[in-house]
C-alpha atoms as a PDB file:
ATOM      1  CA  UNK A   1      25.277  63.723  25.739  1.00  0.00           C
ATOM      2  CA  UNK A   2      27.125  63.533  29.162  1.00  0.00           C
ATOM      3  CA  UNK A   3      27.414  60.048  29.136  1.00  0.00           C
ATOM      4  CA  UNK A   4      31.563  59.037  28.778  1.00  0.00           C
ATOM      5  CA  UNK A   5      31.925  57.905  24.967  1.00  0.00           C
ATOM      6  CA  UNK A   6      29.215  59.900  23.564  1.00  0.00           C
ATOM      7  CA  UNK A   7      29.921  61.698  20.530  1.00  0.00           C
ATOM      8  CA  UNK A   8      26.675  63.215  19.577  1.00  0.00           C
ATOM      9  CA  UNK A   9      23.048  62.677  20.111  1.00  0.00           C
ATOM     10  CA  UNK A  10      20.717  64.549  18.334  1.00  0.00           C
ATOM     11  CA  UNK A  11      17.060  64.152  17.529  1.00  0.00           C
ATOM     12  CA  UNK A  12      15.117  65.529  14.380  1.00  0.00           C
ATOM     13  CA  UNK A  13      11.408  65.519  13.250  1.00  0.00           C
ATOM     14  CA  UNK A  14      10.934  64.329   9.496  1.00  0.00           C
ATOM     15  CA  UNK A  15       9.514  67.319   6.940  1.00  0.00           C
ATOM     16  CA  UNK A  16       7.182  64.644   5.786  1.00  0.00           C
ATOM     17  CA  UNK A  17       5.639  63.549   8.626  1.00  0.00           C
ATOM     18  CA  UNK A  18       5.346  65.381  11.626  1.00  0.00           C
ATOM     19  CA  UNK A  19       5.192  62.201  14.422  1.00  0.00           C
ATOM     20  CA  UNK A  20       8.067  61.108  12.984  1.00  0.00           C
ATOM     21  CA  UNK A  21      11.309  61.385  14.741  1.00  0.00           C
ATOM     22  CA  UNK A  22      14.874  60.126  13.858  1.00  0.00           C
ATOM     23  CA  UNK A  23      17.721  59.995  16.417  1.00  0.00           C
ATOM     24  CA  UNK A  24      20.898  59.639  15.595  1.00  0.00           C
ATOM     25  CA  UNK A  25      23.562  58.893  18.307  1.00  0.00           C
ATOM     26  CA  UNK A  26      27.433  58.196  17.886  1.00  0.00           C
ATOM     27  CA  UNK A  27      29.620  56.474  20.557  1.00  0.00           C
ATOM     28  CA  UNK A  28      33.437  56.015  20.582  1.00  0.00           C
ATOM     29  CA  UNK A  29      33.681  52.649  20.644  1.00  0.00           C
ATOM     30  CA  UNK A  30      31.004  49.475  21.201  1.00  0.00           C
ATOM     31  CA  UNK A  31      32.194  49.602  25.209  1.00  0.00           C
ATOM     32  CA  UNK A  32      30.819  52.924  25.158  1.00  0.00           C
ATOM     33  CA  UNK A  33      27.547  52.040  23.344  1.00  0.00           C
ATOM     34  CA  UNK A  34      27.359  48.879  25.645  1.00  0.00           C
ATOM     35  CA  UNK A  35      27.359  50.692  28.637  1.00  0.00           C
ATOM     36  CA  UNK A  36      24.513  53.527  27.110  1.00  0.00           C
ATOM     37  CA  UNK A  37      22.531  51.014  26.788  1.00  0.00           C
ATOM     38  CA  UNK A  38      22.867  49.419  30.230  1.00  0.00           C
ATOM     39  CA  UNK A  39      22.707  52.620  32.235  1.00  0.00           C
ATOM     40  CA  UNK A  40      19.949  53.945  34.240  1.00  0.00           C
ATOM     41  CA  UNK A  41      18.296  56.412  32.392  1.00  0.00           C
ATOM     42  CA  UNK A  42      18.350  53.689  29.272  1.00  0.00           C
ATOM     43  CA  UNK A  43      16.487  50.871  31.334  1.00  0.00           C
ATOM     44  CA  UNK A  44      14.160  53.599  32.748  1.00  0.00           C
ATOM     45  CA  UNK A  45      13.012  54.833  29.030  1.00  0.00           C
ATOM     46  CA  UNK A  46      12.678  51.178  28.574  1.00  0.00           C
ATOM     47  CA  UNK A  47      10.111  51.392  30.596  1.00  0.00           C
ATOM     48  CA  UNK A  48       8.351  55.358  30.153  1.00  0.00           C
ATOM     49  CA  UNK A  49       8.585  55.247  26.517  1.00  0.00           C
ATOM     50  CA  UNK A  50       6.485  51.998  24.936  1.00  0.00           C
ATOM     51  CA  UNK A  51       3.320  53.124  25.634  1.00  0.00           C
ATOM     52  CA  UNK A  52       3.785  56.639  23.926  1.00  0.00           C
ATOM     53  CA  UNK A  53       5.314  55.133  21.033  1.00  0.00           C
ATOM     54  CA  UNK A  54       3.187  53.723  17.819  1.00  0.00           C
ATOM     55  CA  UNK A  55       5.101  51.507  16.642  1.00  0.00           C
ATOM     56  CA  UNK A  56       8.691  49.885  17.992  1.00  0.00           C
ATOM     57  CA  UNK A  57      11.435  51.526  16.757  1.00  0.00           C
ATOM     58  CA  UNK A  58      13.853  50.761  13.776  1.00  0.00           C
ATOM     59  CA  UNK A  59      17.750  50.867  14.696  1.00  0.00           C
ATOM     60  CA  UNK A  60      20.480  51.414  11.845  1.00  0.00           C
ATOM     61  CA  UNK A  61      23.504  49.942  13.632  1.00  0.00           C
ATOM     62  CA  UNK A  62      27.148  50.159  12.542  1.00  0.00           C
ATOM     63  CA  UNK A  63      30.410  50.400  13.698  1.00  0.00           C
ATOM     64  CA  UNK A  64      32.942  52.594  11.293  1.00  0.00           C
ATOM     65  CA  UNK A  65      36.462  51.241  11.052  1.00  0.00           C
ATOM     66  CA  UNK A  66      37.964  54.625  11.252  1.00  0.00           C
ATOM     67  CA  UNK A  67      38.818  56.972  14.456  1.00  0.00           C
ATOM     68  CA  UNK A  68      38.534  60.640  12.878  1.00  0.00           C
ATOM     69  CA  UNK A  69      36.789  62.465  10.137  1.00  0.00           C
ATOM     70  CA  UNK A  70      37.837  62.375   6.737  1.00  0.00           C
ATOM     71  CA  UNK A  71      37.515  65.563   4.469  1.00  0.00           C
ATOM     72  CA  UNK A  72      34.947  66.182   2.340  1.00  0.00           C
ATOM     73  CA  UNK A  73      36.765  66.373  -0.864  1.00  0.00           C
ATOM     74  CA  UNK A  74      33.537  67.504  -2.860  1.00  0.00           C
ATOM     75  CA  UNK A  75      34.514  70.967  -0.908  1.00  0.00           C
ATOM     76  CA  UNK A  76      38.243  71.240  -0.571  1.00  0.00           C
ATOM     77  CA  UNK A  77      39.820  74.254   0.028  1.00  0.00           C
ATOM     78  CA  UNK A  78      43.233  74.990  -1.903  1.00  0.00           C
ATOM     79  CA  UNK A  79      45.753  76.811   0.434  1.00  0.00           C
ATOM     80  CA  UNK A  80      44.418  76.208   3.947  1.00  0.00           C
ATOM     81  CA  UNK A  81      45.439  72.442   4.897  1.00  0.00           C
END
């Protein structure tokens, strides 16, 4: 979460199966998602985390074409925007 361009990074365990993890990480911009992936502490879990793992990962990957959040009209609130 340090890293320069991070937004979030935040791991959860599925309800259904307990050695199931999902991670879901956010970056500013692909620069900042290049350089996660080439820093230290990525090429080092390259390395530590294989053997622990059952099976390799599986990666959603997209890039939004939008810079801020958009409101969740479902919810509005009259009066306070």
């Amino acid at each position: 979460r340090a890293e320069p361009g991070c937004l979030w990074f935040d791991w959860s365990r599925s309800v259904d199966d307990p050695t199931e993890y999902v991670l879901v990480e956010a970056f500013r911009d692909e620069e900042a998602g290049v350089e996660h992936v080439q820093s230290e502490h990525f090429k080092t879990a390259q390395q530590t985390l294989p053997p622990h793992l059952a099976e390799t990962p599986r990666v959603i990957n997209m890039s939004l074409p939008q810079d801020d959040w958009s409101e969740l009209g479902e919810m509005a609130v009259s009066g306070r925007d």
